[in-house]
N, C-alpha and C. Protein backbone atom coordinates (compact mmCIF):
# COMPACT_ATOMS: atom_id res chain seq x y z
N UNK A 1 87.74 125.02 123.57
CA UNK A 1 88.42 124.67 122.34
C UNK A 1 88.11 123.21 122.00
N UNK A 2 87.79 123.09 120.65
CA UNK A 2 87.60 121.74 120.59
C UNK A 2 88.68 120.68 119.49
N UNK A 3 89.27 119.99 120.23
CA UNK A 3 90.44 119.05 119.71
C UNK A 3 89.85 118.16 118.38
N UNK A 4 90.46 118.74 116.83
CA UNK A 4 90.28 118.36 115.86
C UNK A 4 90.35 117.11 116.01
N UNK A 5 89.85 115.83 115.27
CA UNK A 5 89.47 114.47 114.83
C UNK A 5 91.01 114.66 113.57
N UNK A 6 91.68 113.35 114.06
CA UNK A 6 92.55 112.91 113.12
C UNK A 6 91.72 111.81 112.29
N UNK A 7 92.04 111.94 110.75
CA UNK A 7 91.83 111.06 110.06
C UNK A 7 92.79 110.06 110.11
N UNK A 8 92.14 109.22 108.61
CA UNK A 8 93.16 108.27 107.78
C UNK A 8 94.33 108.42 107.58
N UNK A 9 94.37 109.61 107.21
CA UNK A 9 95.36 110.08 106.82
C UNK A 9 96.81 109.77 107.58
N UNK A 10 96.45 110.46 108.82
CA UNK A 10 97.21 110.47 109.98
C UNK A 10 97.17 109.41 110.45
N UNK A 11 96.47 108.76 110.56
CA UNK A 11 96.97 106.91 110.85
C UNK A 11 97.78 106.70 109.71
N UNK A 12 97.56 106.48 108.66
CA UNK A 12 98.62 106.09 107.78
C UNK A 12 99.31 106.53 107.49
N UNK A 13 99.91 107.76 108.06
CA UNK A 13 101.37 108.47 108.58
C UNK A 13 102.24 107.48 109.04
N UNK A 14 101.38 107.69 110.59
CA UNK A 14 102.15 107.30 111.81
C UNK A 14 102.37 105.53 111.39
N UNK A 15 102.06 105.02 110.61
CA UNK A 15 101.89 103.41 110.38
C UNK A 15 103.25 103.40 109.39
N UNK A 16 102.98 104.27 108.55
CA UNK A 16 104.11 104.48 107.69
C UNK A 16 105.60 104.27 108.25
N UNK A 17 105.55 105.76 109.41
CA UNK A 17 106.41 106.27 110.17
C UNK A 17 106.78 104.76 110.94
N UNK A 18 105.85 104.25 111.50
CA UNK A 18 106.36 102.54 111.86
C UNK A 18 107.22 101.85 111.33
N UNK A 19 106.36 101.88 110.26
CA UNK A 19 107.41 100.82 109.01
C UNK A 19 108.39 101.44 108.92
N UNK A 20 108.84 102.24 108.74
CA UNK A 20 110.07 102.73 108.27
C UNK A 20 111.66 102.24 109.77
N UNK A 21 110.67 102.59 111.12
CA UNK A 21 111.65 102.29 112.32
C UNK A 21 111.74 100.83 111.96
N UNK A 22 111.01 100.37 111.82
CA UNK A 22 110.76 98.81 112.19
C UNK A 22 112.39 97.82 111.03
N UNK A 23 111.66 98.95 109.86
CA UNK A 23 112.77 98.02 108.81
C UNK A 23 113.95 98.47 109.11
N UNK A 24 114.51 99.30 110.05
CA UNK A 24 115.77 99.75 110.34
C UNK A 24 116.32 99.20 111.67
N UNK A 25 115.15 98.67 112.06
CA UNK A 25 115.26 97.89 113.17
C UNK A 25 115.85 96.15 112.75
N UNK A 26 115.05 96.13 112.12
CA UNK A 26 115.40 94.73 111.28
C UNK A 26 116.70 94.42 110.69
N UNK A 27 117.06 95.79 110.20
CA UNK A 27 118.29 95.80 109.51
C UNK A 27 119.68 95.28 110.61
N UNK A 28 119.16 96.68 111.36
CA UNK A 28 120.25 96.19 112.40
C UNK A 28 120.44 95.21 113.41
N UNK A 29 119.08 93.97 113.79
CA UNK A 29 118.62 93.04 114.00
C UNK A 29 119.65 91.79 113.21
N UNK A 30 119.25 91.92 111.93
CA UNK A 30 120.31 91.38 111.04
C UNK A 30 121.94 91.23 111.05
N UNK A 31 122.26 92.30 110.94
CA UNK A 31 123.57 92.51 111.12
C UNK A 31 124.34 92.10 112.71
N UNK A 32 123.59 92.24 113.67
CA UNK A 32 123.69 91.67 115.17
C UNK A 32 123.56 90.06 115.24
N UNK A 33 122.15 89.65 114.09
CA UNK A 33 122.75 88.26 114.03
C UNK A 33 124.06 87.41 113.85
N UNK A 34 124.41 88.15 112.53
CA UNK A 34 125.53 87.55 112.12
C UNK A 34 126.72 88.06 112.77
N UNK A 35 127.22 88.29 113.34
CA UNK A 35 127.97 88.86 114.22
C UNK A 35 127.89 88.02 115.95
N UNK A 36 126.67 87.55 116.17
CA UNK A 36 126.14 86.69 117.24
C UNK A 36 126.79 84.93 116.33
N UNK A 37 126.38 84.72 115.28
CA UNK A 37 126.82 83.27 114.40
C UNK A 37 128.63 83.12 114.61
N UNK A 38 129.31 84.48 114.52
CA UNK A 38 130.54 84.47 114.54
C UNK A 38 131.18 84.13 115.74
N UNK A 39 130.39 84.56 116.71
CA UNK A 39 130.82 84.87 118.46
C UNK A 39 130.57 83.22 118.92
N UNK A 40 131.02 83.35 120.27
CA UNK A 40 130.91 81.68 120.86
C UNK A 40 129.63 82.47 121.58
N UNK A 41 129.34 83.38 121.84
CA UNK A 41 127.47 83.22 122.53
C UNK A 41 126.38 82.80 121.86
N UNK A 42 126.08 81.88 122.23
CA UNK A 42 124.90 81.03 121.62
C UNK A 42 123.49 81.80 122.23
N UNK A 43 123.48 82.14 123.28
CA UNK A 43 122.62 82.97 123.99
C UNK A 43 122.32 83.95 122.67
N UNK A 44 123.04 84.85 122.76
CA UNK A 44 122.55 85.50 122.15
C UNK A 44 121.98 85.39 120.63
N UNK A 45 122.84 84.69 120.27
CA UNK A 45 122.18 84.35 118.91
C UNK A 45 120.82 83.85 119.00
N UNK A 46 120.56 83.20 120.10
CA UNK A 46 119.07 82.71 120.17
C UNK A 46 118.29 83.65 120.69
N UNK A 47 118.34 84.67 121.35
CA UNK A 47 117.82 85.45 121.68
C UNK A 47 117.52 86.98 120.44
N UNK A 48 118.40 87.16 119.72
CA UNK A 48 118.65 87.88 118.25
C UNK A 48 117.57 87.26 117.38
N UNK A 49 118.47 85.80 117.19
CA UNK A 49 116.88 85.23 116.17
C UNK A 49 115.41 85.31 116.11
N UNK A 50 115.15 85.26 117.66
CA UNK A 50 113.80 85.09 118.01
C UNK A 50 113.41 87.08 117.70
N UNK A 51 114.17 87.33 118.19
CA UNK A 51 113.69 88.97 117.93
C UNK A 51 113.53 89.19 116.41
N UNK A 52 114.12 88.87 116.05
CA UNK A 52 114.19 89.57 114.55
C UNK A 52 113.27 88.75 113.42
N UNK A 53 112.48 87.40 114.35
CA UNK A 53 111.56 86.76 113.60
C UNK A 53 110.30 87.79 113.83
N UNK A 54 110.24 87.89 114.82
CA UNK A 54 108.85 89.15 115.96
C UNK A 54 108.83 90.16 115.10
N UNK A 55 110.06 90.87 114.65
CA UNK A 55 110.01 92.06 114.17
C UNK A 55 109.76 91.59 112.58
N UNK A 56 109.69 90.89 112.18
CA UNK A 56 109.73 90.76 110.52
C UNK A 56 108.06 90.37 110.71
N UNK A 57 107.38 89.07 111.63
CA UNK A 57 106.27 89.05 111.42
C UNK A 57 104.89 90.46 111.79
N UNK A 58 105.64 91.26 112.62
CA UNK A 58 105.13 92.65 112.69
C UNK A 58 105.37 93.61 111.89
N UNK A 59 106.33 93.50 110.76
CA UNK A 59 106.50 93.99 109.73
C UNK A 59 105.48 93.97 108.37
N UNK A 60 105.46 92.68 108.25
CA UNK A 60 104.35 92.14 107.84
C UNK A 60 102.88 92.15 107.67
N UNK A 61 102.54 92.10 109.25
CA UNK A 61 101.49 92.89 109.86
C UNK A 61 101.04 94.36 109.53
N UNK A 62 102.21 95.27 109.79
CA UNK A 62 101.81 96.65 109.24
C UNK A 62 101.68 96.41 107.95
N UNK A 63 102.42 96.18 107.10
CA UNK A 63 102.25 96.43 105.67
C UNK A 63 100.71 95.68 105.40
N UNK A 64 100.83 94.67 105.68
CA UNK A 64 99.13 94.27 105.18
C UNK A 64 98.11 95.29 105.52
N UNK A 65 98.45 96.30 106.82
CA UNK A 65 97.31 96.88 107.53
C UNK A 65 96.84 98.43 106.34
N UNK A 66 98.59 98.94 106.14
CA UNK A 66 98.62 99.68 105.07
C UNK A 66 97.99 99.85 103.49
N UNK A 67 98.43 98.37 103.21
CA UNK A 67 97.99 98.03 101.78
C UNK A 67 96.32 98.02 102.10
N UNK A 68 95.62 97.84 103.01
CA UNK A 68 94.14 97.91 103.71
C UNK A 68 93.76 99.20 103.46
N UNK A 69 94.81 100.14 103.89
CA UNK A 69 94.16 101.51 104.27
C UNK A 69 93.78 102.72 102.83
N UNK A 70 93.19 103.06 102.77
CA UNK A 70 92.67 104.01 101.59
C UNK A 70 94.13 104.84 101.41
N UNK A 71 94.40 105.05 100.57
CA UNK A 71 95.28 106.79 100.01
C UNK A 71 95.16 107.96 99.88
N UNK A 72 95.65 108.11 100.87
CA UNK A 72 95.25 110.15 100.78
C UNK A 72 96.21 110.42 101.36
N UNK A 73 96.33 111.66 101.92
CA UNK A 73 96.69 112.64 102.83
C UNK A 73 97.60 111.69 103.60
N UNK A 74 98.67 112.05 104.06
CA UNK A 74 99.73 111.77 105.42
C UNK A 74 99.80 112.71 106.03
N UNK A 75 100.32 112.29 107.19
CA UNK A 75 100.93 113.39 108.07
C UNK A 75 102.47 113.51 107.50
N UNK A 76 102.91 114.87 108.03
CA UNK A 76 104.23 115.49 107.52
C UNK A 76 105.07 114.59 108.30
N UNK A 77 106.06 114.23 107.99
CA UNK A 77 107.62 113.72 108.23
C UNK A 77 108.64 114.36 108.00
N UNK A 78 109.54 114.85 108.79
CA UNK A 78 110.61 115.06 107.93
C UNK A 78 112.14 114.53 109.38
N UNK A 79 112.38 113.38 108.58
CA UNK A 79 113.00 112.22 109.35
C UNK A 79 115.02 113.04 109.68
N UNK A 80 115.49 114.32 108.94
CA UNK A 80 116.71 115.13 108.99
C UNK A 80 116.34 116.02 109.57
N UNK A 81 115.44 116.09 110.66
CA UNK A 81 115.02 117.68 111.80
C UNK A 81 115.12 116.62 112.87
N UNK A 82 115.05 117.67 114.06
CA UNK A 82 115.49 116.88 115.34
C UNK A 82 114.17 116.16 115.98
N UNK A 83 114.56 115.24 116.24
CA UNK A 83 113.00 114.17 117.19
C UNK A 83 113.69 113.22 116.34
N UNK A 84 113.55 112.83 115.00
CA UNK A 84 114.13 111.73 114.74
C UNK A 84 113.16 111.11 113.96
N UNK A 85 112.71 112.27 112.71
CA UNK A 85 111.23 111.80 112.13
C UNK A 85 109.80 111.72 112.66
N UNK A 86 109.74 112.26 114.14
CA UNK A 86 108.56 111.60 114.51
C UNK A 86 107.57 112.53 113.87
N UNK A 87 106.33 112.20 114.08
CA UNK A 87 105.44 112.69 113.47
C UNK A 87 105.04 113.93 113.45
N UNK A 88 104.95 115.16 112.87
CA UNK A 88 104.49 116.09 112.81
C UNK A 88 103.15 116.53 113.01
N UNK A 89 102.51 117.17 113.90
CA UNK A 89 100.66 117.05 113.58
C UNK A 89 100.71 118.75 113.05
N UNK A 90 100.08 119.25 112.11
CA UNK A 90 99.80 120.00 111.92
C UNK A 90 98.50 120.49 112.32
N UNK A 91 98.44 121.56 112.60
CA UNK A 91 97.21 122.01 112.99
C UNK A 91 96.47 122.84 111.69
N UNK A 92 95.65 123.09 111.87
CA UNK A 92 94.63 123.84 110.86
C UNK A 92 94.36 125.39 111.25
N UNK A 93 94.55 126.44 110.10
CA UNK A 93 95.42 127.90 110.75
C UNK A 93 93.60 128.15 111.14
N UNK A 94 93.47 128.81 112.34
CA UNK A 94 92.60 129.71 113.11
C UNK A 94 92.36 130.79 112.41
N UNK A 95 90.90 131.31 111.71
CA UNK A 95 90.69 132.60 111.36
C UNK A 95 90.07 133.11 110.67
């Protein structure tokens, strides 16, 4: 049997599918900050900040890589079935 070649496509799924964790990551990154500003742990607030700078400049990163990538085809998502959005690979029907 020979294991189909993923395109573009499917990279710019799964890159997609990135971005999407990442900015929800951020979000709640955010909201942990300020909540760390309120608290007497300074630790953590410094440790929050620095994360949520990492995650915004890798945010960044993908999207430039995206706006790079040609338009076509994605892979399927569907982020309200169980896994939690992850990527779907479809196969190609045999016959």
């Amino acid at each position: 049997m020979v294991e189909s070649m993923r395109g573009p496509g499917w990279i710019r799924g799964l890159r997609e599918a990135e971005t999407r964790q990442l900015r929800r990551d951020i979000d709640r990154l955010e909201l942990d900050l300020i909540k760390a500003a309120n608290s007497k742990a300074k630790w953590d607030l410094h440790e929050i900040a620095h994360t949520l700078r990492w995650q915004k400049a890798r945010l960044q990163r993908l999207e430039e890589c995206l706006a790079a990538m040609p338009e076509g085809k994605t892979a399927l998502t569907d982020p309200d079935r169980e896994g939690g959005g992850r990527i779907r690979h479809v196969r190609p029907r045999q016959g």
